[in-house]
Protein backbone atom coordinates (compact mmCIF):
# COMPACT_ATOMS: atom_id res chain seq x y z
CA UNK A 1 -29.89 14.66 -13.95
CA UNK A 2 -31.33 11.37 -12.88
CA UNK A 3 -30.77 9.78 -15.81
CA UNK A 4 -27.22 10.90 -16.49
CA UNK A 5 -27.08 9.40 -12.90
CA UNK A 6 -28.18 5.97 -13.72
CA UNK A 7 -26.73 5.55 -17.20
CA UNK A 8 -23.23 6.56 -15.23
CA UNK A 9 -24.21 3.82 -12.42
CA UNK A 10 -25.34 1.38 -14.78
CA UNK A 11 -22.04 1.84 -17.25
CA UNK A 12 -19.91 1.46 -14.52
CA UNK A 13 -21.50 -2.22 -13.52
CA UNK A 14 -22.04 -3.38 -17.47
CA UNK A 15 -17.82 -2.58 -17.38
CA UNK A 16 -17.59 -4.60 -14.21
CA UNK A 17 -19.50 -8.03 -15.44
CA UNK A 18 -17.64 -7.41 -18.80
CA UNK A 19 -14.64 -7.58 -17.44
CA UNK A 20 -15.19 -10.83 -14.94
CA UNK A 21 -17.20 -12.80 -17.98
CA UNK A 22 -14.22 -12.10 -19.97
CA UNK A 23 -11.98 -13.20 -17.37
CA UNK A 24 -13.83 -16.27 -16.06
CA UNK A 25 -13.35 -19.28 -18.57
CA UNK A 26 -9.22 -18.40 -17.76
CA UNK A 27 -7.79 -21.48 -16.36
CA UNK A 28 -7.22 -21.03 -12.40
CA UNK A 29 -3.96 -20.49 -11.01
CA UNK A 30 -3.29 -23.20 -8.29
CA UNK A 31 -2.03 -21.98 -5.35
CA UNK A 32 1.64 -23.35 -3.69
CA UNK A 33 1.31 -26.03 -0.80
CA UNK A 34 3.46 -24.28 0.93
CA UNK A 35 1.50 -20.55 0.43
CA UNK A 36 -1.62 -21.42 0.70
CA UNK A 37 -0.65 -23.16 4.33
CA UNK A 38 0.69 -19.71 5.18
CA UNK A 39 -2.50 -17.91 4.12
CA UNK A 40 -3.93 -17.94 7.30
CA UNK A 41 -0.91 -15.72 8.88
CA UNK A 42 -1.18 -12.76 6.82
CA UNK A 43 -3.13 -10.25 7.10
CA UNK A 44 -5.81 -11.63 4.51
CA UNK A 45 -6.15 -15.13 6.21
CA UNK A 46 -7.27 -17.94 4.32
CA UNK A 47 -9.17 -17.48 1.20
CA UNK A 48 -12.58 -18.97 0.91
CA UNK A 49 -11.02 -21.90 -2.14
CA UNK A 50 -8.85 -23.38 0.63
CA UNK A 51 -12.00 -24.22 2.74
CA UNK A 52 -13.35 -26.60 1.09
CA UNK A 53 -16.99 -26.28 0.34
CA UNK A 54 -18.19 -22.83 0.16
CA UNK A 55 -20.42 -21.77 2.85
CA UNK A 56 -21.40 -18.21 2.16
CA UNK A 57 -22.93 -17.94 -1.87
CA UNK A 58 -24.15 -14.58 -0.76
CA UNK A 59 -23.85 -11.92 -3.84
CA UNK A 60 -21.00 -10.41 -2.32
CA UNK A 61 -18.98 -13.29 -1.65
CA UNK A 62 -19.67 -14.17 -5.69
CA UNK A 63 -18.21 -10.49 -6.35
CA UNK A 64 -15.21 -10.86 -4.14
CA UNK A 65 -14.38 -14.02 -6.27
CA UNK A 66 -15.25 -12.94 -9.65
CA UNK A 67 -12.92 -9.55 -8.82
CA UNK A 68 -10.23 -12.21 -7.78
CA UNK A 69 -10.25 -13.84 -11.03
CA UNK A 70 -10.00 -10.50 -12.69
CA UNK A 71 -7.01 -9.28 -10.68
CA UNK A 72 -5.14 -13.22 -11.10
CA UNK A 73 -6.05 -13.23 -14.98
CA UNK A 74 -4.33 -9.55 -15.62
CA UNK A 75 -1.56 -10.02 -13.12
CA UNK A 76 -2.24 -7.58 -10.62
CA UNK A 77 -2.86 -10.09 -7.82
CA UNK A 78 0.42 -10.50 -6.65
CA UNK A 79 1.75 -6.91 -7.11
CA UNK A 80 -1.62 -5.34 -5.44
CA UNK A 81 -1.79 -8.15 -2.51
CA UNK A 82 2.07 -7.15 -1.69
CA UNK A 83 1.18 -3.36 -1.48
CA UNK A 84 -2.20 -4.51 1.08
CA UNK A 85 -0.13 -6.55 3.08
CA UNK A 86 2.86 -3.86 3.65
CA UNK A 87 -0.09 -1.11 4.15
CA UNK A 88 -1.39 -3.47 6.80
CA UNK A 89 -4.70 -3.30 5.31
CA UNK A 90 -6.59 -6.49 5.66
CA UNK A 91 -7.98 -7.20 2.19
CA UNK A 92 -7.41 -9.17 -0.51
CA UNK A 93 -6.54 -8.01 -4.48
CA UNK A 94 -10.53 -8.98 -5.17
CA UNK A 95 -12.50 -7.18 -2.91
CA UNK A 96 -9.93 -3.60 -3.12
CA UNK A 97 -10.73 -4.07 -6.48
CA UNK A 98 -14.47 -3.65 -5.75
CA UNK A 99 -13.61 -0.72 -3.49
CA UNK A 100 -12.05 1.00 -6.25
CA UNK A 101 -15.30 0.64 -8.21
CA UNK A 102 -17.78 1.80 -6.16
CA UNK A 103 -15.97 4.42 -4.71
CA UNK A 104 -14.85 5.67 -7.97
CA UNK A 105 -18.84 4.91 -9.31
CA UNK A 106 -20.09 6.54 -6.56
CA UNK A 107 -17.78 9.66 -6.26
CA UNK A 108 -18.84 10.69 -9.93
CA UNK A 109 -22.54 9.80 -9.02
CA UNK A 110 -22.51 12.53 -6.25
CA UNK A 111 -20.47 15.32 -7.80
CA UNK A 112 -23.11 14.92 -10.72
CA UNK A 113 -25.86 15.88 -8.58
CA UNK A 114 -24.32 18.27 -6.47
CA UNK A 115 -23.40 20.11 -9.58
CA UNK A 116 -26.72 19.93 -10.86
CA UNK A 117 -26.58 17.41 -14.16
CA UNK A 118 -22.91 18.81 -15.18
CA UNK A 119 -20.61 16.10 -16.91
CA UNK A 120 -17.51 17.84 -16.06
CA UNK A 121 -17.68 17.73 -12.22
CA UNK A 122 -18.74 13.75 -12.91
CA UNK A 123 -15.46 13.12 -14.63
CA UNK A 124 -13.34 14.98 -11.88
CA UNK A 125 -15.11 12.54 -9.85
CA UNK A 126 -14.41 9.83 -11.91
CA UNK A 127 -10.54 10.77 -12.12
CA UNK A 128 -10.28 11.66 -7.84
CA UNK A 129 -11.69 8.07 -7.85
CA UNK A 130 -8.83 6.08 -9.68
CA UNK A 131 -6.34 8.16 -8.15
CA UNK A 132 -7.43 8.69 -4.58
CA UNK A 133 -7.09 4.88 -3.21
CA UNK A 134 -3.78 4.47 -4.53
CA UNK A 135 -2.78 7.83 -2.60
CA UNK A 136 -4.13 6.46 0.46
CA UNK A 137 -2.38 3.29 0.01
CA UNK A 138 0.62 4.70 -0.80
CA UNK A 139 0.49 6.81 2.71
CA UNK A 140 -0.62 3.73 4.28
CA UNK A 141 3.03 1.91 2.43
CA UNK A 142 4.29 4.94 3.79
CA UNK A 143 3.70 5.12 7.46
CA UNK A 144 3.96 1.48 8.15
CA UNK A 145 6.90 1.43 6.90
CA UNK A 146 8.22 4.18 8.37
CA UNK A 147 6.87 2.97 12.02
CA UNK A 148 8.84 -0.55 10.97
CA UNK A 149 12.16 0.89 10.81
CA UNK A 150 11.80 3.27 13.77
CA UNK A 151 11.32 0.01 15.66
CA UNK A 152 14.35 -1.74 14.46
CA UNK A 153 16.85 -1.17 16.45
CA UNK A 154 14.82 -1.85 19.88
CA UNK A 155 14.29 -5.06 18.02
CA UNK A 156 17.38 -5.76 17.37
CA UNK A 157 19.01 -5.15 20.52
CA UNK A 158 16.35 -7.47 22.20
CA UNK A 159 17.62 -10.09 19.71
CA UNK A 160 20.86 -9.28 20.65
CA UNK A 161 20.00 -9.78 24.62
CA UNK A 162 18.25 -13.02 23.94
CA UNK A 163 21.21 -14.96 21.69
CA UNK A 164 23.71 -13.71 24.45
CA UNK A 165 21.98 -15.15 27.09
CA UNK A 166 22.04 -18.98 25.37
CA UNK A 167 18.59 -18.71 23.35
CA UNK A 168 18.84 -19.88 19.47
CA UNK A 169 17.95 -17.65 16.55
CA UNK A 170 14.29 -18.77 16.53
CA UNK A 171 13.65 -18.61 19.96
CA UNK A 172 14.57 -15.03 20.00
CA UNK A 173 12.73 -14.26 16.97
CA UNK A 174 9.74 -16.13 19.10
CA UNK A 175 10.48 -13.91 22.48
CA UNK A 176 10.15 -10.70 20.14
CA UNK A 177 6.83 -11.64 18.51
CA UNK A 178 5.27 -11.28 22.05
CA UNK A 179 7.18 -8.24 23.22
CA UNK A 180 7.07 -5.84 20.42
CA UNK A 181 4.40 -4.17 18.81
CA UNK A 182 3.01 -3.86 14.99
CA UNK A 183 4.12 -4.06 12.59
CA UNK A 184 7.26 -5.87 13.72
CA UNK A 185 5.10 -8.68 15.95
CA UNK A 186 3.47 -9.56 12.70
CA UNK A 187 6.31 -9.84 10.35
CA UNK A 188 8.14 -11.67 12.31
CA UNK A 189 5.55 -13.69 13.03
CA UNK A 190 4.64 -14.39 9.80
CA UNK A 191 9.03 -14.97 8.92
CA UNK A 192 8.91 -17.85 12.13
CA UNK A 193 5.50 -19.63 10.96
CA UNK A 194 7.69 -19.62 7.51
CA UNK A 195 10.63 -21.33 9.41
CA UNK A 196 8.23 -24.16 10.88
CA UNK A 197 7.27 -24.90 7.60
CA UNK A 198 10.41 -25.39 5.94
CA UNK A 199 11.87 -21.95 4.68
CA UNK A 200 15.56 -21.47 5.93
CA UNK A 201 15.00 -18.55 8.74
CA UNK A 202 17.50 -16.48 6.45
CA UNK A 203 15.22 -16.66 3.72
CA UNK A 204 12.08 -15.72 5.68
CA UNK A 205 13.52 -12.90 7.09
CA UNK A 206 14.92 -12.26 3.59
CA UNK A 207 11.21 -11.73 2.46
CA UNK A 208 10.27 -9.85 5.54
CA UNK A 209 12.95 -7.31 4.25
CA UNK A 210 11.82 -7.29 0.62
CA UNK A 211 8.47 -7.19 2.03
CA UNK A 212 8.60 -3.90 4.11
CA UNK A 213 11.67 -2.32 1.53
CA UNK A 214 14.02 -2.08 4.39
CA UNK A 215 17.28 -1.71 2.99
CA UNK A 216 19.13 -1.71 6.86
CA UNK A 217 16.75 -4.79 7.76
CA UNK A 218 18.34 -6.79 4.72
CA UNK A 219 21.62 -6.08 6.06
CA UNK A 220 20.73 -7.54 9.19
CA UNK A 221 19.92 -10.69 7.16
CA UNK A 222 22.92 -10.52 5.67
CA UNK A 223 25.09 -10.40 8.83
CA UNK A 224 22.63 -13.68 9.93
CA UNK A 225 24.18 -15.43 7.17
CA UNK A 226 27.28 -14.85 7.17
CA UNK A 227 27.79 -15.49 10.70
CA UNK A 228 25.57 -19.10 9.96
CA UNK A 229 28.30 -19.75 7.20
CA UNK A 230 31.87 -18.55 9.23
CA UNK A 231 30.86 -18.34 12.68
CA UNK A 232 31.47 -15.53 15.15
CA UNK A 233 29.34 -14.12 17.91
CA UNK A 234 25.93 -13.04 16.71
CA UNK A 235 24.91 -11.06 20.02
CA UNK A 236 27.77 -8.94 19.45
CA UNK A 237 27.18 -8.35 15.58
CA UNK A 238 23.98 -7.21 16.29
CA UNK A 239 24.61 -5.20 19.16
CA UNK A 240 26.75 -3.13 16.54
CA UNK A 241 24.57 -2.78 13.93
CA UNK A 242 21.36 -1.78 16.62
CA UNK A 243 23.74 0.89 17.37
CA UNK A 244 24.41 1.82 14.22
CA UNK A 245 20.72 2.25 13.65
CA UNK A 246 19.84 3.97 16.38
CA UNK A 247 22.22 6.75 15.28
CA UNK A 248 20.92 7.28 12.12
CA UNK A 249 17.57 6.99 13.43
CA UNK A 250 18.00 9.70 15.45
CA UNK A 251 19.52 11.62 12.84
CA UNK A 252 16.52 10.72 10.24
CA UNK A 253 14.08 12.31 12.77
CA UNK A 254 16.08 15.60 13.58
CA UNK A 255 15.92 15.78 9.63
CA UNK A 256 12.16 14.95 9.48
CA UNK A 257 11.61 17.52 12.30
CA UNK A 258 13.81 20.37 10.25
CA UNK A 259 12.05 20.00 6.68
CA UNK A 260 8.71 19.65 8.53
CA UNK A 261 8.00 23.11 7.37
CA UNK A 262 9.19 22.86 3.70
CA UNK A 263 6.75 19.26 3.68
CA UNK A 264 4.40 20.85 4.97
CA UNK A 265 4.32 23.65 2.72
CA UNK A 266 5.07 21.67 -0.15
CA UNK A 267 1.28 19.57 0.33
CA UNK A 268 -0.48 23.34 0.84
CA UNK A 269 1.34 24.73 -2.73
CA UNK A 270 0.55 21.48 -4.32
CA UNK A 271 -2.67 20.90 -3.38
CA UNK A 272 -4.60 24.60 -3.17
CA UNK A 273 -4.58 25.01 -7.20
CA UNK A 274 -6.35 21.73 -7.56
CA UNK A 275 -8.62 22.21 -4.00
CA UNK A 276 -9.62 26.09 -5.52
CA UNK A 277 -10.70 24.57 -9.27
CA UNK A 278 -12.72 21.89 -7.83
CA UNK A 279 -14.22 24.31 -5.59
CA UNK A 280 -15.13 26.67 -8.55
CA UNK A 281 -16.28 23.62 -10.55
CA UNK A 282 -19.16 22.99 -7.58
CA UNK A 283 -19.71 26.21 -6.95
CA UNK A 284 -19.22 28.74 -9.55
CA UNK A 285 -18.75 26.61 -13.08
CA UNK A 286 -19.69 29.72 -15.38
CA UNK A 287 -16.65 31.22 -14.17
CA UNK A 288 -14.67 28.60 -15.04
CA UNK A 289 -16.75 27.76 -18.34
CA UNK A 290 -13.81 30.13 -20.84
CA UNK A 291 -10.80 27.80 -19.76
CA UNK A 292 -12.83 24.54 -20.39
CA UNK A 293 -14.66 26.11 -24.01
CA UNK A 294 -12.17 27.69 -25.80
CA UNK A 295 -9.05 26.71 -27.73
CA UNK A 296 -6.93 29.66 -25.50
CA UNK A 297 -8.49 28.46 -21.98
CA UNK A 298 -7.60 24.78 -23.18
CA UNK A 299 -3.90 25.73 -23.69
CA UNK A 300 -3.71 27.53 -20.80
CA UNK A 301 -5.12 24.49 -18.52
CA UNK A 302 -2.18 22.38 -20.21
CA UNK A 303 0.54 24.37 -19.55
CA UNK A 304 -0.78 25.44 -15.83
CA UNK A 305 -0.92 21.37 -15.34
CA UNK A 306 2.66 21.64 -16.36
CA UNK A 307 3.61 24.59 -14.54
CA UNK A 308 2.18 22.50 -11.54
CA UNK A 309 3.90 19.23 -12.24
CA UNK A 310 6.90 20.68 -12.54
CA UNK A 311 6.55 22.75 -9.46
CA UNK A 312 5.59 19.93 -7.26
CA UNK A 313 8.46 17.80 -8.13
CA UNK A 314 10.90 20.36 -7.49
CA UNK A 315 9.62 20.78 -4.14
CA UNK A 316 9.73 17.18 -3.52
CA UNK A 317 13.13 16.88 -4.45
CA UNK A 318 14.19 20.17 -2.46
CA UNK A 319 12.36 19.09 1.06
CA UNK A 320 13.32 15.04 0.65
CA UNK A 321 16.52 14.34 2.56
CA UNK A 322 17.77 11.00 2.46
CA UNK A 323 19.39 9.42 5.29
């Protein structure tokens, strides 16, 4: 059991410094001017290469960069830093990277000795590993983005106020980043530090949109710009649409409270079948040893999977109301 143990550890790092020596003589991407001076207003801050000389050659600073230059060489960096920074989780592509790892590593590590030397329980762990920490990220995606546009049109009547009584676009956009709360303080923070630097404030708030998905905040952008390109009065626009929002607002959560129940049901149905097996697996694995051993028990695991996939999305579909 101990050795199964270490040769799983031990696999697991070999595939790690594999994949960063591979990685490593890859020419560097060079970051923009104009990015890496707004570095240090996301959630990351600035990364270690824009500080000059390196102060910290601790081991885990050397595996936070070597992960980097795994996650720049295969493309990910950019896709899995946008997903951290609409989470609100303040790490960079590198070190979730490293999460991933030793959680995954570690998850098999401990099913395998619970379980008393088994490999199968060490591959469930394996698999809960990969697919856990993009679940929780997801929910995390989720719920911040969620809390986002339940703030919106508070936020936008404020801006509303504050251009009717004589302030510019930017000032109001300043006023808001003290009074309201995450995550709207910090995008628009991060959308007005953009401005300073040279991005038209349409633009910024552009990205803020595309940033958090927000389909009504991009209209919002949208009637910014056209009122910067025809005129008209801006207070009033947005006065309209912040009503508009708060409607359907309130409509989204008297939906969200009905198909509470059919939600919540839909996590219990989904979820028990795969809770129940990996129970068994821990506890009882001879009596699940005929569906993993024979041809029949093989084919029946397959099409329960099925059976399950199919029943799952159904029931997402059925409770999922869009607004």
């Amino acid at each position: 059991m101990i050795a199964l143990a270490a040769i799983l550890l031990f696999g697991g790092i070999a595939f790690l410094l594999i994949t960063v020596l591979n990685s490593a003589s890859l020419p560097k991407r060079r970051q923009p001017n104009v990015a890496r001076r707004l570095s240090i207003y996301t959630l990351t801050g600035r990364g270690s290469s824009d500080r000059g000389v390196r102060s910290d050659t601790s081991v885990s600073e050397t595996a936070k960069d070597f992960a980097n230059k795994v996650m720049v060489s295969r493309e990910f960096d950019s896709m899995m830093g946008m997903r951290l920074e609409r989470a609100g989780l303040p790490l960079k592509s590198g070190e979730w990277l490293l999460i991933h790892i030793g959680l995954t590593i570690g998850l098999a590590i401990l099913l395998l000795l619970l379980s008393g030397g088994k490999l199968l329980p060490a591959i469930l762990g394996v698999i809960i590993g990969v697919v856990a920490p993009f679940l929780f990220l997801t929910f995390r995606e989720d719920r911040r983005k969620a809390a986002f546009q339940s703030q919106l049109p508070d936020t936008l009547q404020l801006m509303a106020g504050s251009i009717a009584s004589g302030l510019s676009l930017p000032q109001a956009i300043d006023t808001l980043v003290t009074d309201s709360a995450p995550p709207m303080n910090g995008e628009l923070r991060r959308a007005l530090a953009e401005s300073r630097l040279g991005v038209q404030m349409e633009k910024a708030l552009e990205d803020v949109a595309d940033r958090m998905q927000s389909v009504d905040f991009s209209w919002v952008v949208m009637a910014i710009r056209i009122q910067r390109e025809v005129g008209g009065n801006l207070a009033e626009v947005l006065t309209t649409v912040a009503a508009t929002m708060r409607e359907r607002e309130r409509l989204r959560r008297q939906v969200s409270t009905l198909s509470a129940e059919g939600r919540l049901s839909a996590w219990i149905l989904g979820a028990l079948p795969v809770v129940f097996t990996l129970f068994l697996l821990l506890t009882r694995p001879e009596y699940l040893a005929p569906l993993f051993g024979t041809p029949l028990g093989l084919a029946l695991l397959i099409f329960a999977g099925i059976l399950l996939a199919v029943g799952i999305a159904w029931l997402v579909k059925t409770v999922k109301v869009e607004v």
